[in-house]
PDB file of N, CA and C in Angstrom:
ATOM      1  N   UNK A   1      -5.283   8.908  13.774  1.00  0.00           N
ATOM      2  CA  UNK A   1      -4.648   8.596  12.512  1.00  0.00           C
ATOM      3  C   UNK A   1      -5.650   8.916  11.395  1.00  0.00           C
ATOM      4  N   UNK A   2      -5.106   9.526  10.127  1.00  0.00           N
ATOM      5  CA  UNK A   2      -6.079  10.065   9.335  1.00  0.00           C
ATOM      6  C   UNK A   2      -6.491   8.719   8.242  1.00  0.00           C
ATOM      7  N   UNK A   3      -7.171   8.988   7.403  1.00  0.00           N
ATOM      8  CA  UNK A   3      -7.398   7.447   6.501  1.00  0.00           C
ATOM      9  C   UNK A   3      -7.021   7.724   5.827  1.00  0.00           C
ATOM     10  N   UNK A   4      -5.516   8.290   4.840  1.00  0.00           N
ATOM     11  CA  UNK A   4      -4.301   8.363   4.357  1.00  0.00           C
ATOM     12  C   UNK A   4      -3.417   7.619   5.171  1.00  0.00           C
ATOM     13  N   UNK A   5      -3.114   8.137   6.122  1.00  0.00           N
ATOM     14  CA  UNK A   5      -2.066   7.379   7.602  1.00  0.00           C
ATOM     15  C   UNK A   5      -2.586   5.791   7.515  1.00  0.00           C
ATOM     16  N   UNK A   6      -3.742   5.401   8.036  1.00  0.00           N
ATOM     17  CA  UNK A   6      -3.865   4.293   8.154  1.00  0.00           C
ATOM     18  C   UNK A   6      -3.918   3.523   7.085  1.00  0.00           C
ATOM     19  N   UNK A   7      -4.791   3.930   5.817  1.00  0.00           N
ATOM     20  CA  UNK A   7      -4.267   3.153   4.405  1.00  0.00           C
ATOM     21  C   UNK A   7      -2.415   2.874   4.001  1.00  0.00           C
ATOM     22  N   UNK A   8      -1.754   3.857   3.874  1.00  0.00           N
ATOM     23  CA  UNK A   8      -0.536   3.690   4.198  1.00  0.00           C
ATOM     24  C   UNK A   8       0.179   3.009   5.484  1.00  0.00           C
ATOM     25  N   UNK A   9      -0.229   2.341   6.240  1.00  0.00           N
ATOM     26  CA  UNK A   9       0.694   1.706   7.223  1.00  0.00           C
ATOM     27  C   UNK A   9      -0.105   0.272   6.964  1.00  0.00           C
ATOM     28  N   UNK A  10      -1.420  -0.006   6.455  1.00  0.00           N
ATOM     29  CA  UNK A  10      -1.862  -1.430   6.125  1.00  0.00           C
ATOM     30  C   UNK A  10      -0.932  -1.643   4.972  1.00  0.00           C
ATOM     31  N   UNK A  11      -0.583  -0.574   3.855  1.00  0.00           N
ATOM     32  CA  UNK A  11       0.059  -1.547   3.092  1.00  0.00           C
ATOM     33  C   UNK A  11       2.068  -1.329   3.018  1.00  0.00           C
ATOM     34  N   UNK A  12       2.294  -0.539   4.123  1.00  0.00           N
ATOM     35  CA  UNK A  12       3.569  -0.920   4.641  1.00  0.00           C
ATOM     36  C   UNK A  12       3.489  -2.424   5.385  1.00  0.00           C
ATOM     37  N   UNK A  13       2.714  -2.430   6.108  1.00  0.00           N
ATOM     38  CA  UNK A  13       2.744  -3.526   6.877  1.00  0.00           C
ATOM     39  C   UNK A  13       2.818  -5.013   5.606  1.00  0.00           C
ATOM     40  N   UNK A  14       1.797  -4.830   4.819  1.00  0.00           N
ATOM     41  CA  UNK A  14       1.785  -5.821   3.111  1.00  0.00           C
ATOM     42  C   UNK A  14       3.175  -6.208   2.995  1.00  0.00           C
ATOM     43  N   UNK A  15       3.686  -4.978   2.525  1.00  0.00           N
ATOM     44  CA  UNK A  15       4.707  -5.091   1.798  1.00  0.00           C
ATOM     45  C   UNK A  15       6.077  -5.712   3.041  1.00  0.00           C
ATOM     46  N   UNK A  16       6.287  -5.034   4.298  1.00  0.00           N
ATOM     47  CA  UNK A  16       7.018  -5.861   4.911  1.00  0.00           C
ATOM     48  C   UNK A  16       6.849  -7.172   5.276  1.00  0.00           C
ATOM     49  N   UNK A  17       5.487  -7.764   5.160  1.00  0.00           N
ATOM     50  CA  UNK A  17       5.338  -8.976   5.243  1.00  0.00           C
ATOM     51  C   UNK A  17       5.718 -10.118   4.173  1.00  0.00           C
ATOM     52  N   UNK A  18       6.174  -9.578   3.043  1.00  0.00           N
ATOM     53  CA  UNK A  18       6.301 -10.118   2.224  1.00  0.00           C
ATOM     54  C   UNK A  18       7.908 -10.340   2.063  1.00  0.00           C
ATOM     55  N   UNK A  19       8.767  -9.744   2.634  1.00  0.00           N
ATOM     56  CA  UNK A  19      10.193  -9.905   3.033  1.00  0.00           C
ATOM     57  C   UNK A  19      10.814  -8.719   2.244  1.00  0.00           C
ATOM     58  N   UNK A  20       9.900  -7.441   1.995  1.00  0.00           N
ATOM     59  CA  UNK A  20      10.805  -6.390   1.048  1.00  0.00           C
ATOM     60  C   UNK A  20      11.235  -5.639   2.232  1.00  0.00           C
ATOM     61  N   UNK A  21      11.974  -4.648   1.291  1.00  0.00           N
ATOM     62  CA  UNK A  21      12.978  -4.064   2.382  1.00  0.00           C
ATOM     63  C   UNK A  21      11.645  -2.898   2.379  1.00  0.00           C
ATOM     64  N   UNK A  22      12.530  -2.515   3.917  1.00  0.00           N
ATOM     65  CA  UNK A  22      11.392  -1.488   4.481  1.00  0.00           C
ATOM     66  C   UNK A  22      11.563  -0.045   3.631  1.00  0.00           C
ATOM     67  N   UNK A  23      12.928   0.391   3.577  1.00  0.00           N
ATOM     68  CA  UNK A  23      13.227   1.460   2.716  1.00  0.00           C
ATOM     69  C   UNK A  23      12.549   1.953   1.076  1.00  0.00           C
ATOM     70  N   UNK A  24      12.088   0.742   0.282  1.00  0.00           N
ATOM     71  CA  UNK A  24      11.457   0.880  -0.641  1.00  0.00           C
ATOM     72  C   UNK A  24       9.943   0.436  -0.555  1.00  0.00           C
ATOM     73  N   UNK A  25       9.506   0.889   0.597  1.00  0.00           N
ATOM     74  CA  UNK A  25       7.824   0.225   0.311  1.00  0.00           C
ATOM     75  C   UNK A  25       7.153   1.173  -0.429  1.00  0.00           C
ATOM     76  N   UNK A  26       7.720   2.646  -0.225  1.00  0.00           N
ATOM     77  CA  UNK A  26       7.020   3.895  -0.656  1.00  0.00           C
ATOM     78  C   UNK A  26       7.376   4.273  -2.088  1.00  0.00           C
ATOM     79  N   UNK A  27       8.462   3.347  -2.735  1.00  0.00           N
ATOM     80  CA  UNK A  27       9.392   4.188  -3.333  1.00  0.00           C
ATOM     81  C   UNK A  27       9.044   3.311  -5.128  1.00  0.00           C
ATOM     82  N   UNK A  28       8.309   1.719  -4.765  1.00  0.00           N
ATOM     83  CA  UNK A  28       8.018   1.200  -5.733  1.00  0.00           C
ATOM     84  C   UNK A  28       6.901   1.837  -6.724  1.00  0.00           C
ATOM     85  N   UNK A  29       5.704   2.093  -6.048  1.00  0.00           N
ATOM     86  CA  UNK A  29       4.389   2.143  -6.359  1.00  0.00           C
ATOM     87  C   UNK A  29       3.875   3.528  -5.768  1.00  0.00           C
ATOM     88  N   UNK A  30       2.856   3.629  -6.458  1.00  0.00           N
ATOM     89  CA  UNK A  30       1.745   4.860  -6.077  1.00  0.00           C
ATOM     90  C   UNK A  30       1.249   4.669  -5.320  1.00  0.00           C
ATOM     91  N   UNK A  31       1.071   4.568  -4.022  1.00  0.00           N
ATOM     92  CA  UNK A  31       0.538   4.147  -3.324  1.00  0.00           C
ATOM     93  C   UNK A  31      -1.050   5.168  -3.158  1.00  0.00           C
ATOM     94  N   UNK A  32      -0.362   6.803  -3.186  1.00  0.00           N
ATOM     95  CA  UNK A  32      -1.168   7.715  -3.210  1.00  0.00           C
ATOM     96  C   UNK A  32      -2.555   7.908  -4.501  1.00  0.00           C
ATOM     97  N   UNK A  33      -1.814   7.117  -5.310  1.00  0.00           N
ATOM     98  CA  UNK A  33      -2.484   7.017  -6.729  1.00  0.00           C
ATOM     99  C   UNK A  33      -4.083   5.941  -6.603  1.00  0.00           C
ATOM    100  N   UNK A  34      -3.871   4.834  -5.421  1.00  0.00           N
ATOM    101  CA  UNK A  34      -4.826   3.986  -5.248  1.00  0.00           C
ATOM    102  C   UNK A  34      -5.642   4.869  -4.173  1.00  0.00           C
ATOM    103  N   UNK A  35      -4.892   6.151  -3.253  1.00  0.00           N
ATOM    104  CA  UNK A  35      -5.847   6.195  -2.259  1.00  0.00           C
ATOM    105  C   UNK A  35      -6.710   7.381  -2.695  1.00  0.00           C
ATOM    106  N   UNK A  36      -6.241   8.205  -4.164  1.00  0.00           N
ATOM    107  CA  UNK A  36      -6.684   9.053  -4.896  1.00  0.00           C
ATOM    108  C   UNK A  36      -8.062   8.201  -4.991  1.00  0.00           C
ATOM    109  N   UNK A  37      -8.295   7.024  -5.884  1.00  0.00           N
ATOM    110  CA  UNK A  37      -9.303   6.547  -6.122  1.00  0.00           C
ATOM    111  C   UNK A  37     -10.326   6.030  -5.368  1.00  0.00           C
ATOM    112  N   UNK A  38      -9.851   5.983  -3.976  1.00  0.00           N
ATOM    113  CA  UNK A  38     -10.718   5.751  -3.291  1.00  0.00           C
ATOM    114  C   UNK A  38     -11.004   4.426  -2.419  1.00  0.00           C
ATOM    115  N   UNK A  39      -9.454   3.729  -2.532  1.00  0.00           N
ATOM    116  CA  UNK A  39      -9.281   2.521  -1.506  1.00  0.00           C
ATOM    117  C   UNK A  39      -8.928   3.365  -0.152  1.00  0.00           C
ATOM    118  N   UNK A  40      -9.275   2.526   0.799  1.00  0.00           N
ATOM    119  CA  UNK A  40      -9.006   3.126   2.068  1.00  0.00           C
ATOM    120  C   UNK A  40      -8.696   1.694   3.059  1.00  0.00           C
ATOM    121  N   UNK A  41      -8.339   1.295   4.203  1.00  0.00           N
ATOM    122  CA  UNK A  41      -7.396   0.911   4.924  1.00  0.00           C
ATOM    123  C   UNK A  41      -8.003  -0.457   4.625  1.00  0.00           C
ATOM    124  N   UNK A  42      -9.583  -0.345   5.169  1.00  0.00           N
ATOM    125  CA  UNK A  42      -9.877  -1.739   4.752  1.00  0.00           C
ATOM    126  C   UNK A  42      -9.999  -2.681   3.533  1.00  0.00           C
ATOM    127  N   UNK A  43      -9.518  -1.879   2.427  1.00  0.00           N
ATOM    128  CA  UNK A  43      -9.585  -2.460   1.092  1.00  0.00           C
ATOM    129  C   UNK A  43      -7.655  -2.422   0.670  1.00  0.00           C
ATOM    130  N   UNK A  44      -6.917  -1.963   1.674  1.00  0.00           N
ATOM    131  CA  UNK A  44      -5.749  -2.031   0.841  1.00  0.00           C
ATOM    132  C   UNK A  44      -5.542  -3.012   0.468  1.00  0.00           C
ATOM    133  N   UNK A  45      -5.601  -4.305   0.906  1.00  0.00           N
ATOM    134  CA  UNK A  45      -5.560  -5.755   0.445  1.00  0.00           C
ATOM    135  C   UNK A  45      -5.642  -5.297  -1.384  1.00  0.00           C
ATOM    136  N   UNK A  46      -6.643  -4.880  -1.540  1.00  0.00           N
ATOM    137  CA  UNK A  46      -6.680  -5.315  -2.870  1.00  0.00           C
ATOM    138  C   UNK A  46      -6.135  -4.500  -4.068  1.00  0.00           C
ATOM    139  N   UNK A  47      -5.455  -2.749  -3.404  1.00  0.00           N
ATOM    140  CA  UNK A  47      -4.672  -2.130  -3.992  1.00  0.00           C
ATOM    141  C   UNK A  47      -3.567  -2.930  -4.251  1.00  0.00           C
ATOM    142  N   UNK A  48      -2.954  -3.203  -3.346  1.00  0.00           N
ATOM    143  CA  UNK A  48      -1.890  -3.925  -2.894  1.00  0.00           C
ATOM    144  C   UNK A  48      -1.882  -4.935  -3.560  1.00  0.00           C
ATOM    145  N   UNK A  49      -2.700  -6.098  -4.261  1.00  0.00           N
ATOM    146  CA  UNK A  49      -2.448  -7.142  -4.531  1.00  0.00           C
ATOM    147  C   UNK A  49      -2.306  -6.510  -6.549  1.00  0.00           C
ATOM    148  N   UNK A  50      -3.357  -5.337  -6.571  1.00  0.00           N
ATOM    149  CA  UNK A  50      -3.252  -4.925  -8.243  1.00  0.00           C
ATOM    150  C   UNK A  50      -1.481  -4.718  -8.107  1.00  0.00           C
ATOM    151  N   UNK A  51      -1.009  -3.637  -7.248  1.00  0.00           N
ATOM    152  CA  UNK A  51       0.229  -3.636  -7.369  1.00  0.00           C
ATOM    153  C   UNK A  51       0.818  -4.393  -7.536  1.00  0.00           C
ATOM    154  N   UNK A  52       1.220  -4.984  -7.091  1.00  0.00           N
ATOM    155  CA  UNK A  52       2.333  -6.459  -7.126  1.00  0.00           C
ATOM    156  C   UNK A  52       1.803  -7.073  -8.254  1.00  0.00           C
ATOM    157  N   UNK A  53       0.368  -7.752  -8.521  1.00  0.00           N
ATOM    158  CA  UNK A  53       0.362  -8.478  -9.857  1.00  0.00           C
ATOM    159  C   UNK A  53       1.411  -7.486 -11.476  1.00  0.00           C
ATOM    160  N   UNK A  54       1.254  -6.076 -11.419  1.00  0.00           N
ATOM    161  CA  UNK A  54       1.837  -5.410 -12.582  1.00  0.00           C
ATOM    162  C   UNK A  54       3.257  -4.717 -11.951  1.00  0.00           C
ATOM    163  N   UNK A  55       3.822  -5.738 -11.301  1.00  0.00           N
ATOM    164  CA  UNK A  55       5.489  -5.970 -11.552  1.00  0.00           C
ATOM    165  C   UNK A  55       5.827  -6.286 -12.206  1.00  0.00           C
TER     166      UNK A  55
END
């Protein structure tokens, strides 16, 4: 799995844990935009949490 792949399935996994639908996990947020900068699998936690706070 590449560390795109695995950054993206830590924060699918986020986001289904949180009770969203699976169909829009990709579709809310940049996800690509945080891994541009340089979060990677073990830091999605905290992409993930900037996201959701600027809903």
């Amino acid at each position: 799995m590449s560390e795109r792949q695995a950054f993206m399935a830590a924060i699918k996994r986020m986001w289904l844990n949180l009770g969203r639908p699976e169909a829009s996990w990709d579709a809310v947020h940049d996800w690509d935009y945080y891994f541009r900068q340089g979060v990677r699998a073990d830091d999605a936690h905290i992409a993930f949490q900037d996201a959701i706070n600027c809903e």
